[in-house]
N, C-alpha and C. Protein backbone atom coordinates (compact mmCIF):
# COMPACT_ATOMS: atom_id res chain seq x y z
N UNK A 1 0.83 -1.17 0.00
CA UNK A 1 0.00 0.00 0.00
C UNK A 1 0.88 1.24 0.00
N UNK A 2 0.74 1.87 -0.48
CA UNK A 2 1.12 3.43 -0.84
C UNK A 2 1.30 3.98 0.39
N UNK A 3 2.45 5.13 0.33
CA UNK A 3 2.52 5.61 2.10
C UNK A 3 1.69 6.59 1.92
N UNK A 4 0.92 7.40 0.55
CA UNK A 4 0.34 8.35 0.63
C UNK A 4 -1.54 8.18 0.19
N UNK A 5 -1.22 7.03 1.23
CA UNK A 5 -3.02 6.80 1.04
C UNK A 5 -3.79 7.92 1.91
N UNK A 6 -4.97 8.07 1.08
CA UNK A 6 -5.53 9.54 1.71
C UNK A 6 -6.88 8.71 2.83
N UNK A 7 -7.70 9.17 3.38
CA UNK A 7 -8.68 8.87 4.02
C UNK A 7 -9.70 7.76 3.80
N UNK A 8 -9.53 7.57 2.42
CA UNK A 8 -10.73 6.57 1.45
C UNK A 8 -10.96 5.28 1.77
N UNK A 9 -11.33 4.44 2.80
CA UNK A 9 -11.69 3.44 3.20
C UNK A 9 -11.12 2.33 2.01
N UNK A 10 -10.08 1.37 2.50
CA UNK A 10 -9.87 0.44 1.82
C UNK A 10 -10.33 -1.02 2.37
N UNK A 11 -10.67 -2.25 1.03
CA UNK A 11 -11.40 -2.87 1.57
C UNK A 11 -10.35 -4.29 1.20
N UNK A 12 -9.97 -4.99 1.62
CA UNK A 12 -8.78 -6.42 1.06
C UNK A 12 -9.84 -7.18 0.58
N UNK A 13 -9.44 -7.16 -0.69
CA UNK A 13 -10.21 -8.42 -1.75
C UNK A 13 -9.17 -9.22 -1.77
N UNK A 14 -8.66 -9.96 -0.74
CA UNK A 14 -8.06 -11.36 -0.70
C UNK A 14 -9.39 -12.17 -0.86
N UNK A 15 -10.33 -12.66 0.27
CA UNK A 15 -11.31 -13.12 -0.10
C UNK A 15 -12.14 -13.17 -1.56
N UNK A 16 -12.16 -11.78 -2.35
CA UNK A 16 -12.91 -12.16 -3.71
C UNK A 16 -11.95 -12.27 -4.62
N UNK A 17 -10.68 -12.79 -5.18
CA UNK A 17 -10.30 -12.86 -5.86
C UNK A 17 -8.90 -13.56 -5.28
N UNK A 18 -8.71 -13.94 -4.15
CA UNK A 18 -7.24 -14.73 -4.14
C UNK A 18 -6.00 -14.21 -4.10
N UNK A 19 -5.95 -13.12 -4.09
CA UNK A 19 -5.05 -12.14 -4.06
C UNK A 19 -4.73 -11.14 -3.17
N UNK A 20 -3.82 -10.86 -2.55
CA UNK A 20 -3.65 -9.55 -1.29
C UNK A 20 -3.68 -8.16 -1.94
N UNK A 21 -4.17 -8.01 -3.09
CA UNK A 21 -4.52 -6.84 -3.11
C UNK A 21 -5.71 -5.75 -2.52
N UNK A 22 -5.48 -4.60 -2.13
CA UNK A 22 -6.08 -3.31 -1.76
C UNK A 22 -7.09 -2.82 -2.62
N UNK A 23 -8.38 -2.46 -2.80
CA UNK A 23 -8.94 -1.42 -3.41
C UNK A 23 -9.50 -0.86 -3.01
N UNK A 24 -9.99 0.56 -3.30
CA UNK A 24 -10.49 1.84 -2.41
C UNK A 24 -11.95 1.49 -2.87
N UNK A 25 -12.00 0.24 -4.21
CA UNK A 25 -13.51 0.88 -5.00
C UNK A 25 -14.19 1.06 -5.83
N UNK A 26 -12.58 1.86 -6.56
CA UNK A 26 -12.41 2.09 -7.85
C UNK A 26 -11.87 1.30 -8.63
N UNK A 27 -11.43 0.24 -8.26
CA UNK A 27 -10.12 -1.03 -8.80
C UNK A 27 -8.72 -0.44 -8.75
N UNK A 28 -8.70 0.24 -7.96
CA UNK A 28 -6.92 0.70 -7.50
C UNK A 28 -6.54 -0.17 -6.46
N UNK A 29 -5.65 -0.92 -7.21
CA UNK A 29 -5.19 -2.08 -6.14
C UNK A 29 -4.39 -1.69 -5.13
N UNK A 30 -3.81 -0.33 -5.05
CA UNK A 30 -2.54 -0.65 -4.28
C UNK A 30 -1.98 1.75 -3.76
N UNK A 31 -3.30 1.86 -4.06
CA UNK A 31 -3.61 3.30 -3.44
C UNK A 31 -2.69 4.44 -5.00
N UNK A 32 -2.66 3.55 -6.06
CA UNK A 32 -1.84 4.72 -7.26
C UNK A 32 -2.56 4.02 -8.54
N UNK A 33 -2.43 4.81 -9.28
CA UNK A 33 -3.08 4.38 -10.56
C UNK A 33 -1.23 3.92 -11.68
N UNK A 34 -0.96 3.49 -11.55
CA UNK A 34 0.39 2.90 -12.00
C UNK A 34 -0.04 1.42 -13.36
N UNK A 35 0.19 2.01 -14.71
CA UNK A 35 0.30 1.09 -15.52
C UNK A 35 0.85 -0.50 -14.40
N UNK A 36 0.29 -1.38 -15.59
CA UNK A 36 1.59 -2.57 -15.08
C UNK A 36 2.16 -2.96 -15.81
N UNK A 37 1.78 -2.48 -17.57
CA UNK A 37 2.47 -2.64 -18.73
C UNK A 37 2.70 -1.68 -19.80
N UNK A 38 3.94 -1.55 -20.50
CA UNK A 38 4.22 -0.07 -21.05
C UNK A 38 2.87 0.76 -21.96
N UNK A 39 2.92 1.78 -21.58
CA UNK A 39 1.97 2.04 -22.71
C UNK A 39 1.76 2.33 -24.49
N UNK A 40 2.99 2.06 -24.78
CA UNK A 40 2.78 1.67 -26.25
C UNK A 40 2.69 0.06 -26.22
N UNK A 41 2.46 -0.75 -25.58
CA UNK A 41 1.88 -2.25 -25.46
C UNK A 41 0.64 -2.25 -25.68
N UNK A 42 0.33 -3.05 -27.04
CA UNK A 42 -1.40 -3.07 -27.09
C UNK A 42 -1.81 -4.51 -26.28
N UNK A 43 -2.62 -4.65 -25.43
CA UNK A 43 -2.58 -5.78 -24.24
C UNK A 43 -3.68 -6.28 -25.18
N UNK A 44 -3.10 -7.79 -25.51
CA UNK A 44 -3.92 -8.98 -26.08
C UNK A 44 -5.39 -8.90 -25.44
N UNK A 45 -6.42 -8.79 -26.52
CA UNK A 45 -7.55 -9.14 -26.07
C UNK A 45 -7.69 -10.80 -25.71
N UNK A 46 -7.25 -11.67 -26.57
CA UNK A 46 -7.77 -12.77 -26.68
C UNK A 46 -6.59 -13.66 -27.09
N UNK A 47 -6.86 -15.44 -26.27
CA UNK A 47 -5.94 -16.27 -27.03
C UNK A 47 -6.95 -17.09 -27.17
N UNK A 48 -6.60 -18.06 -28.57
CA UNK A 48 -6.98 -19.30 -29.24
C UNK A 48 -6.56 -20.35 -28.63
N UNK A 49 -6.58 -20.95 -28.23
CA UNK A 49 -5.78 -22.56 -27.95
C UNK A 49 -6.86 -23.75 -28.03
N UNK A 50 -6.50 -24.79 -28.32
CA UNK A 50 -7.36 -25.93 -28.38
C UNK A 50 -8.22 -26.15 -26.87
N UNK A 51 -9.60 -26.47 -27.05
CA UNK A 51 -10.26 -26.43 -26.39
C UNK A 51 -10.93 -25.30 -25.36
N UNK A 52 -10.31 -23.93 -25.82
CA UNK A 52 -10.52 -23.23 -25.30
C UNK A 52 -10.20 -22.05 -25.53
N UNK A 53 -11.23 -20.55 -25.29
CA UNK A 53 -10.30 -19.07 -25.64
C UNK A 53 -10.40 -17.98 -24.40
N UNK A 54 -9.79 -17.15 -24.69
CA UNK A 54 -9.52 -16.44 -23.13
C UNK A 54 -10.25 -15.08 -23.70
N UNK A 55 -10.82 -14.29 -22.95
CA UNK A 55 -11.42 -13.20 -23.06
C UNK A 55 -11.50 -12.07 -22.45
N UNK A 56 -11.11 -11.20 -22.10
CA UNK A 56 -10.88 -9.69 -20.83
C UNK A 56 -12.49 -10.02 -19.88
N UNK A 57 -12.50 -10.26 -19.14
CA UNK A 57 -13.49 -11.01 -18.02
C UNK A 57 -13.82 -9.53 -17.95
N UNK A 58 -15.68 -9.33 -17.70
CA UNK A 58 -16.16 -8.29 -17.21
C UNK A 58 -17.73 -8.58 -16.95
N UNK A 59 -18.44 -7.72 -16.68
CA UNK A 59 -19.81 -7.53 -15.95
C UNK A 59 -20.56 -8.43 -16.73
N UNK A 60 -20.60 -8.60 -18.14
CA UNK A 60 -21.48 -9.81 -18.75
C UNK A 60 -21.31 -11.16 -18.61
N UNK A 61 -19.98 -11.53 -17.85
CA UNK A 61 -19.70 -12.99 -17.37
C UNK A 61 -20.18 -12.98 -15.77
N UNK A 62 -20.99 -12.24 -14.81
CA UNK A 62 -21.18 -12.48 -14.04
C UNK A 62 -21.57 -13.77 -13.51
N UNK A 63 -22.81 -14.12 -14.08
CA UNK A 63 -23.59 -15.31 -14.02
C UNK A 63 -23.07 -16.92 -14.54
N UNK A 64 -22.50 -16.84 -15.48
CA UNK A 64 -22.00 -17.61 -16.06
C UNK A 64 -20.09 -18.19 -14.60
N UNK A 65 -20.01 -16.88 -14.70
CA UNK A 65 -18.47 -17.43 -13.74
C UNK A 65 -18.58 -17.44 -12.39
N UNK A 66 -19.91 -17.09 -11.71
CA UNK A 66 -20.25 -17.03 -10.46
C UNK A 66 -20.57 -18.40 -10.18
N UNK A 67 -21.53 -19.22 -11.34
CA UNK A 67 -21.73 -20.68 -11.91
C UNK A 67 -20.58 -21.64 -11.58
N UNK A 68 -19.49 -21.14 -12.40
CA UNK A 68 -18.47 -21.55 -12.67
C UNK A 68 -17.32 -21.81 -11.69
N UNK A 69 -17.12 -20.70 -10.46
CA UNK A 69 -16.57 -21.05 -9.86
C UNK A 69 -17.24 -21.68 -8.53
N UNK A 70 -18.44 -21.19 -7.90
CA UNK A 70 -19.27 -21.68 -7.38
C UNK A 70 -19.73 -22.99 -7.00
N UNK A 71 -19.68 -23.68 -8.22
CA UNK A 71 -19.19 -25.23 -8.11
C UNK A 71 -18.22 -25.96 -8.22
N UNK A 72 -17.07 -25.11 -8.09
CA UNK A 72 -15.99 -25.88 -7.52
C UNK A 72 -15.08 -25.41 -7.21
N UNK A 73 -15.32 -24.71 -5.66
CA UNK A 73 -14.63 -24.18 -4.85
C UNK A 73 -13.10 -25.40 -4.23
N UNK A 74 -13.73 -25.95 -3.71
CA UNK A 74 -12.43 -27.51 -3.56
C UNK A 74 -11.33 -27.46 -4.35
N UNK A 75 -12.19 -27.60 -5.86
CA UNK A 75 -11.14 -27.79 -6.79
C UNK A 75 -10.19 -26.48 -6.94
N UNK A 76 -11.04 -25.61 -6.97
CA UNK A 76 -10.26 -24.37 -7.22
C UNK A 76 -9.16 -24.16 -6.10
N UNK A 77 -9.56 -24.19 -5.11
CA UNK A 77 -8.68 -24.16 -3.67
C UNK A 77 -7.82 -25.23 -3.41
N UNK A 78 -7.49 -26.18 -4.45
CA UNK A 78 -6.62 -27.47 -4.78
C UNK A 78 -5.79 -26.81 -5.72
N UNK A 79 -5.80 -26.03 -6.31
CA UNK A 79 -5.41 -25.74 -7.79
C UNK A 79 -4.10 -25.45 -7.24
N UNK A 80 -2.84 -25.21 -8.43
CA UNK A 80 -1.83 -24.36 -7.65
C UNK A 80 -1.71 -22.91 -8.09
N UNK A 81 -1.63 -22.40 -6.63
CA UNK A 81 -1.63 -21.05 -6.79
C UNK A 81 -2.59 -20.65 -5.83
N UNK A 82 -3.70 -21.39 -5.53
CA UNK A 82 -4.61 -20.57 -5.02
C UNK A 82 -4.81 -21.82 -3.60
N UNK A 83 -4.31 -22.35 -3.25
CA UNK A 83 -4.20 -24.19 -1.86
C UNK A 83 -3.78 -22.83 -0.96
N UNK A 84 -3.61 -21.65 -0.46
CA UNK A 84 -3.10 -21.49 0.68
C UNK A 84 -3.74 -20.08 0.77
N UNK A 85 -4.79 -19.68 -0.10
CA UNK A 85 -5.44 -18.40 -0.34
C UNK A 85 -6.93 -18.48 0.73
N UNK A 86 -7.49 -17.48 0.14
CA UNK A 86 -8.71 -17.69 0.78
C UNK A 86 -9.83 -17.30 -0.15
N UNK A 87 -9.70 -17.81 -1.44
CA UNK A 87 -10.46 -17.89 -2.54
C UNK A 87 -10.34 -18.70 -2.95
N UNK A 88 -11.63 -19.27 -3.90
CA UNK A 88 -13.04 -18.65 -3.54
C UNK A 88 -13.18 -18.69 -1.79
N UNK A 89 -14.36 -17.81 -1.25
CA UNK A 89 -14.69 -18.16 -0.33
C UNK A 89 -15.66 -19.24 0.16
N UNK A 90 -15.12 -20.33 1.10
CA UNK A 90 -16.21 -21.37 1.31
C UNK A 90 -17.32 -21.22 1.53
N UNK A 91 -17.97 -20.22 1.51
CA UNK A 91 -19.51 -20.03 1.87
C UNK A 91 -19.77 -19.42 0.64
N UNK A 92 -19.04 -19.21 -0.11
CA UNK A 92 -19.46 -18.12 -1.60
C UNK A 92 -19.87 -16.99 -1.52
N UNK A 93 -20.46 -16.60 -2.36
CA UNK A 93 -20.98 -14.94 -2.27
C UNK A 93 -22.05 -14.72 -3.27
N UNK A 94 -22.51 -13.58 -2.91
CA UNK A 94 -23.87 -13.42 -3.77
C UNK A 94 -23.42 -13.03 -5.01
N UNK A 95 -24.44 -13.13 -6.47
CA UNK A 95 -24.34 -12.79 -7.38
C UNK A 95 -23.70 -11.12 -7.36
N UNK A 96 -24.62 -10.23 -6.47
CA UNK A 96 -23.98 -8.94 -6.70
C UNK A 96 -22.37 -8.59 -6.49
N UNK A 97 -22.34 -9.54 -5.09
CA UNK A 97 -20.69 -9.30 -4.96
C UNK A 97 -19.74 -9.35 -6.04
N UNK A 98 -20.17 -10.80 -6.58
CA UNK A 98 -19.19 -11.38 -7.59
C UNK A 98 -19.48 -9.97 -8.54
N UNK A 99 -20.17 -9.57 -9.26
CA UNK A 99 -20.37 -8.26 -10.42
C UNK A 99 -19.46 -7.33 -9.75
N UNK A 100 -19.57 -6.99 -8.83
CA UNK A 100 -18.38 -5.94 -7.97
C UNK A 100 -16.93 -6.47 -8.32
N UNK A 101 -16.99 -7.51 -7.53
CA UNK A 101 -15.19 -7.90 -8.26
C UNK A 101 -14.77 -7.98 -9.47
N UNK A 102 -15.96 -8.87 -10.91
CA UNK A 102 -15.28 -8.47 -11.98
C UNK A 102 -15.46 -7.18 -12.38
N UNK A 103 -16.39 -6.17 -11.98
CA UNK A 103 -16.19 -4.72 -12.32
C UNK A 103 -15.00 -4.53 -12.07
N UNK A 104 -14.22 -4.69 -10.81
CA UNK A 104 -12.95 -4.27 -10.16
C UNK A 104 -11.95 -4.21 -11.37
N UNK A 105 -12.23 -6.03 -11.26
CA UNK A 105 -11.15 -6.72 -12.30
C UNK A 105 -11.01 -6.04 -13.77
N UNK A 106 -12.27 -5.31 -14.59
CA UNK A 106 -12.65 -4.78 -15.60
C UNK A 106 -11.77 -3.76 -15.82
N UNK A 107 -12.07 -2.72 -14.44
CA UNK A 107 -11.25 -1.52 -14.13
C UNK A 107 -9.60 -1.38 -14.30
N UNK A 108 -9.45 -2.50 -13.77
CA UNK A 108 -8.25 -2.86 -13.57
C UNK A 108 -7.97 -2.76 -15.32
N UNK A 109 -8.22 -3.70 -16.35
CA UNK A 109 -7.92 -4.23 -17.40
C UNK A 109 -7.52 -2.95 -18.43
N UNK A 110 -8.68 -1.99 -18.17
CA UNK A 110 -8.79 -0.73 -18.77
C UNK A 110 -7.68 0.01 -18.31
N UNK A 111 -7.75 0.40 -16.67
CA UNK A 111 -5.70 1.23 -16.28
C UNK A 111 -4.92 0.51 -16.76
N UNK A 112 -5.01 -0.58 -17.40
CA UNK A 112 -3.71 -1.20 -17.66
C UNK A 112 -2.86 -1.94 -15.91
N UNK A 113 -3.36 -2.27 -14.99
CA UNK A 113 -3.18 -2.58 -13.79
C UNK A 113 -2.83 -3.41 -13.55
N UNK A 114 -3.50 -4.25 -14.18
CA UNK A 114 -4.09 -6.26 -13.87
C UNK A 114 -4.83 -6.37 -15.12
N UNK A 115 -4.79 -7.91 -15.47
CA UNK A 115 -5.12 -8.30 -16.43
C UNK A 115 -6.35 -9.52 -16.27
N UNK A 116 -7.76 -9.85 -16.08
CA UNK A 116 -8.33 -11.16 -15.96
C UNK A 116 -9.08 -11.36 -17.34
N UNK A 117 -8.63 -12.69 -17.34
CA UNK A 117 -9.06 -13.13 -18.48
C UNK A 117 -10.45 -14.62 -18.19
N UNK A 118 -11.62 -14.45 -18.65
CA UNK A 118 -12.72 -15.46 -18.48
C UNK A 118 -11.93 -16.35 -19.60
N UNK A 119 -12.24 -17.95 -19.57
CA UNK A 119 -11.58 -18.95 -19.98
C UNK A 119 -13.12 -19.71 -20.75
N UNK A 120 -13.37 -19.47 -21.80
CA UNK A 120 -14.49 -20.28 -22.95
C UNK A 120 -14.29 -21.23 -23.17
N UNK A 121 -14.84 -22.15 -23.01
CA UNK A 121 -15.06 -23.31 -23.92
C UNK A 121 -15.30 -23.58 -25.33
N UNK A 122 -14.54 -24.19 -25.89
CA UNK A 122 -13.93 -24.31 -27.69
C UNK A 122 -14.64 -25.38 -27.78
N UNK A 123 -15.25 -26.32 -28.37
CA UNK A 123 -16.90 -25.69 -29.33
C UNK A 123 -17.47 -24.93 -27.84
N UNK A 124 -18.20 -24.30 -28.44
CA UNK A 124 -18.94 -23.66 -27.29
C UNK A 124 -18.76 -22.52 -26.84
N UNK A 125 -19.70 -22.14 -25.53
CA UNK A 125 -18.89 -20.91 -25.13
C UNK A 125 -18.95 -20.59 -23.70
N UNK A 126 -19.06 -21.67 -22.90
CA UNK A 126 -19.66 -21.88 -21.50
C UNK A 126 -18.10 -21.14 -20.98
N UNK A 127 -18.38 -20.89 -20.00
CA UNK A 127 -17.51 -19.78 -19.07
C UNK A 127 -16.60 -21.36 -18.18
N UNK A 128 -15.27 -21.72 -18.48
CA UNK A 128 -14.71 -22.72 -17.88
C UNK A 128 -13.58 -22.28 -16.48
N UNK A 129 -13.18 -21.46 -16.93
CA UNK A 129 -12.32 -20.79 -15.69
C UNK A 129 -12.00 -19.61 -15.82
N UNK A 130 -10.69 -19.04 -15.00
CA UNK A 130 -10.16 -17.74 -15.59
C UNK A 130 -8.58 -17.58 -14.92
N UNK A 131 -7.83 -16.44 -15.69
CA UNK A 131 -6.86 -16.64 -15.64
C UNK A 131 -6.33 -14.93 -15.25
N UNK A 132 -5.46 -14.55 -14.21
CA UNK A 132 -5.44 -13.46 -13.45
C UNK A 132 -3.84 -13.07 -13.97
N UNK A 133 -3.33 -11.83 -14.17
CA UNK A 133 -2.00 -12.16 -14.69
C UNK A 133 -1.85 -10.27 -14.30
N UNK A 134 -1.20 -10.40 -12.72
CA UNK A 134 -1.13 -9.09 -12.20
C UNK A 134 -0.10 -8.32 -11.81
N UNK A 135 0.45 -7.40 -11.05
CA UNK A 135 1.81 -7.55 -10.57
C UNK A 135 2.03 -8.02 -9.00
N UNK A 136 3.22 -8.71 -8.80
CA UNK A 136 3.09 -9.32 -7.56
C UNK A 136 2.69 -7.85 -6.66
N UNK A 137 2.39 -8.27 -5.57
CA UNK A 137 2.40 -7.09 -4.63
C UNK A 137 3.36 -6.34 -3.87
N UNK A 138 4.65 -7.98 -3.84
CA UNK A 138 5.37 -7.34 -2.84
C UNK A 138 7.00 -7.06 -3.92
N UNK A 139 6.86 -7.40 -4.95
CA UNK A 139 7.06 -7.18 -6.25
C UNK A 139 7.02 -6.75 -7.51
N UNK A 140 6.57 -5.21 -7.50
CA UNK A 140 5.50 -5.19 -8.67
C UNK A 140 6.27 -5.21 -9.93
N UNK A 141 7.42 -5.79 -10.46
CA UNK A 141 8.05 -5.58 -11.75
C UNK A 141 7.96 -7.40 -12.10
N UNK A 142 7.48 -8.14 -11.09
CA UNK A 142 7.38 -9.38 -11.31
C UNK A 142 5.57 -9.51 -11.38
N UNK A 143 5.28 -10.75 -12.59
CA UNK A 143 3.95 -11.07 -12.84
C UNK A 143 3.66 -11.54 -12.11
N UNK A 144 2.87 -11.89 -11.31
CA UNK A 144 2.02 -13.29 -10.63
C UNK A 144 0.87 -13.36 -11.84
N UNK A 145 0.73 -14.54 -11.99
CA UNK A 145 -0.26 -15.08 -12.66
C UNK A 145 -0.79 -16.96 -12.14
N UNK A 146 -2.31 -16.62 -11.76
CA UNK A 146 -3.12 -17.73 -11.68
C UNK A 146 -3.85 -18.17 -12.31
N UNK A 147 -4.69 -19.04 -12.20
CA UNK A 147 -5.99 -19.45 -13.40
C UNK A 147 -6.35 -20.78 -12.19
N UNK A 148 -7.40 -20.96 -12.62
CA UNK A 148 -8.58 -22.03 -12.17
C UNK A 148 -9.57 -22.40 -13.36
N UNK A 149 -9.86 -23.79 -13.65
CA UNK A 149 -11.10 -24.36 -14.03
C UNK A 149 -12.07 -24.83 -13.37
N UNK A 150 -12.92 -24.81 -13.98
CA UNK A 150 -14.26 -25.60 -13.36
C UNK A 150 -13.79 -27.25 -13.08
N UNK A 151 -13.87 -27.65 -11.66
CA UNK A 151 -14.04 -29.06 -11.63
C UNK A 151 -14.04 -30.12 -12.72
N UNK A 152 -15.24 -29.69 -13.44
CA UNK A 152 -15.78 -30.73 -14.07
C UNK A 152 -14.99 -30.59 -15.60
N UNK A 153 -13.91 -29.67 -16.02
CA UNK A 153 -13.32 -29.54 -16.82
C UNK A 153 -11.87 -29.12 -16.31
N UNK A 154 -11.75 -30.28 -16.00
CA UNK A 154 -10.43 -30.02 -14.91
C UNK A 154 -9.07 -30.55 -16.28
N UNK A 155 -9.17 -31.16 -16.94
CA UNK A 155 -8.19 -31.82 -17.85
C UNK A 155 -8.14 -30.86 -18.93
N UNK A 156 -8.36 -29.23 -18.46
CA UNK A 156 -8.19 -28.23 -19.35
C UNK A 156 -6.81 -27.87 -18.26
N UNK A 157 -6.78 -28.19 -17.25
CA UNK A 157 -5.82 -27.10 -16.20
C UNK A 157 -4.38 -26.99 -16.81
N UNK A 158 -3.67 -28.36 -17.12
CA UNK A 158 -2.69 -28.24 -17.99
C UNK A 158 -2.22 -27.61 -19.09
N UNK A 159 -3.39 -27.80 -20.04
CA UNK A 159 -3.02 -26.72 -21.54
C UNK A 159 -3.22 -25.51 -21.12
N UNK A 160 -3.79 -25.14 -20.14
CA UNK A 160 -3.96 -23.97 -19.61
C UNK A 160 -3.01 -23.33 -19.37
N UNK A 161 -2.64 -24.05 -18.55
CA UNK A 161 -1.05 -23.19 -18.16
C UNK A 161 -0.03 -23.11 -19.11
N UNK A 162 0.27 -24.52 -19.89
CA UNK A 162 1.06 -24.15 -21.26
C UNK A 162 1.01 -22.92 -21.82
N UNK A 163 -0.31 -23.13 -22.44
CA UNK A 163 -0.25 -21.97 -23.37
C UNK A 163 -0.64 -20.82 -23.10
N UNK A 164 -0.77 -19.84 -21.58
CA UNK A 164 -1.01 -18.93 -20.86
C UNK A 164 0.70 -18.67 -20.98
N UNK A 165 1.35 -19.51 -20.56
CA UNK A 165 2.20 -19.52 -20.03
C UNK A 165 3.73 -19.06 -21.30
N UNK A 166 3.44 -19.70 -22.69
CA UNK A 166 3.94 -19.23 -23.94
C UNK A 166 3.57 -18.32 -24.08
N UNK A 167 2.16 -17.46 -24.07
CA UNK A 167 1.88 -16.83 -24.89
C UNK A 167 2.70 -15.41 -23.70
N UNK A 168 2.09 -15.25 -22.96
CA UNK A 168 2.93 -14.33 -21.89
C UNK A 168 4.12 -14.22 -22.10
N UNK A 169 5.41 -15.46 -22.48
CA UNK A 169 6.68 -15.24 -22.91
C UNK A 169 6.98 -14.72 -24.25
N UNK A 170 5.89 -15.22 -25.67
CA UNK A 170 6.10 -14.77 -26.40
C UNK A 170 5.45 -13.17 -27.16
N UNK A 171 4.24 -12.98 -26.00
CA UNK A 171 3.48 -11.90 -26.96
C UNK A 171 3.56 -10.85 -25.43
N UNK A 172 3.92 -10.89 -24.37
CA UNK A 172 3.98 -9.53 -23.62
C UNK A 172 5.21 -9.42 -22.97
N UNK A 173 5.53 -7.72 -22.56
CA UNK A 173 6.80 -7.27 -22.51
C UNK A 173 6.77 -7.50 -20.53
N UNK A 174 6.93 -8.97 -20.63
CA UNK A 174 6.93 -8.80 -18.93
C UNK A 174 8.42 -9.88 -18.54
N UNK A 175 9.03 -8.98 -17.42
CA UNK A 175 10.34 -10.10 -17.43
C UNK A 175 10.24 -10.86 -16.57
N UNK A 176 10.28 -10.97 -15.17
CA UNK A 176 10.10 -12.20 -14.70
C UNK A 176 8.46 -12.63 -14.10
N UNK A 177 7.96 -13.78 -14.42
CA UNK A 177 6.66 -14.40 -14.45
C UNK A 177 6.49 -15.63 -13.29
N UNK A 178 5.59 -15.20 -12.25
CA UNK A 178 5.60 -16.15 -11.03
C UNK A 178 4.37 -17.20 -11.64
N UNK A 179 4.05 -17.85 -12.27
CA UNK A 179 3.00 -19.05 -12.03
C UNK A 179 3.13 -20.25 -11.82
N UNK A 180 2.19 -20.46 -10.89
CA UNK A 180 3.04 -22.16 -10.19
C UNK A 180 2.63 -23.36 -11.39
N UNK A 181 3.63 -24.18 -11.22
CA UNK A 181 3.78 -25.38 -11.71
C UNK A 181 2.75 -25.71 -12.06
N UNK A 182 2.38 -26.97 -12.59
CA UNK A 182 1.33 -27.99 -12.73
C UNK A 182 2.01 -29.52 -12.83
C-alpha cells in the first residue's frame, strides 16, 4: 500500500479474488493508478488454444463465472496457486458481490493494472475458468499469474497453463513471471 493513502476506506479483496490486493472501490489495487504494462503495449484481447479461448473477463460474465466457480470451490482451492489463499470463499458470495469484483477486475484491465481473463469453452462458449496475470504485490516488476477451471473440466488445467504460459513469454513485454507449476 502506498505511504500516501488519503482517508478513502480500503477494503482487502483477498477473499474475492485470491489475491492480497487493496482497493479503495475504484479497482486501484494498491492506493496509485500505475500502468503494469508499457503504454505503447497493445494488451492482447484474446488467445486461441485448443479447447478453449480467453477473453478480458467483465460484468457480462457475471452469471456464467459465479456458476463456474461456485461449483468448484475444492477444486479451485486445490489448484496451484490458489491451496493457501482464501479464494473462492467457502460459503461463496452473492451474485452482486461477484459483479463488484469483476467490475474491479474490468477496471483494472482498462488502467492497464491487472489483467483477468474469463476462460471459454472451444466448441462452445460456457464460461470454464479464468486466468489473473497481475503484478506481484510485494514485487511489482514481477507477474504473478493464476488461473482455475471448473471441476468438471479439470483436464483443461494443464493446456492452460502451457499456453497462458507461452503466450505471456512470447506476446507480452513482462520479465520475470511467477505461475506455479502444474
Amino acid at each position: 500500500m502506498s505511504d500516501t493513502t488519503d482517508t478513502t476506506e480500503l477494503t482487502d479483496t483477498t477473499e474475492l479474488t485470491g489475491t492480497t490486493e487493496l482497493t479503495d472501490g475504484t479497482g486501484m489495487t494498491d492506493g496509485t493508478d500505475r500502468p503494469f504494462v508499457p503504454a505503447d503495449f497493445t494488451v492482447p484481447r484474446t488467445l486461441a488454444a485448443e479447447g478453449f479461448r480467453l477473453e478480458p473477463l467483465g460484468a457480462e460474465h457475471n452469471e456464467a463465472d459465479h456458476a463456474a466457480w461456485s461449483a468448484s470451490i475444492a477444486h479451485i482451492r486445490a489448484t496451484p496457486g490458489f491451496e493457501h489463499g482464501h479464494w473462492p470463499p467457502l460459503e461463496g458470495m452473492s451474485l452482486e458481490r461477484n459483479l463488484a469484483d469483476l467490475r474491479r477486475h474490468a477496471g483494472d484491465f482498462e488502467a492497464r493494472r491487472g489483467f483477468t481473463y474469463t476462460v471459454r469453452a472451444v466448441p462452445g462458449d460456457a464460461v470454464v475458468g479464468c486466468v489473473y496475470v497481475y503484478p506481484d504485490r510485494e514485487r511489482p516488476a514481477v507477474a504473478k499469474v493464476t488461473s482455475w477451471v471448473r471441476a468438471d473440466r479439470a483436464e483443461l488445467d494443464v493446456p492452460l497453463h502451457r499456453a497462458v504460459s507461452a503466450w505471456l513469454a512470447a506476446d507480452w513485454p513482462l520479465g520475470e513471471v511467477r505461475y506455479s507449476p502444474r
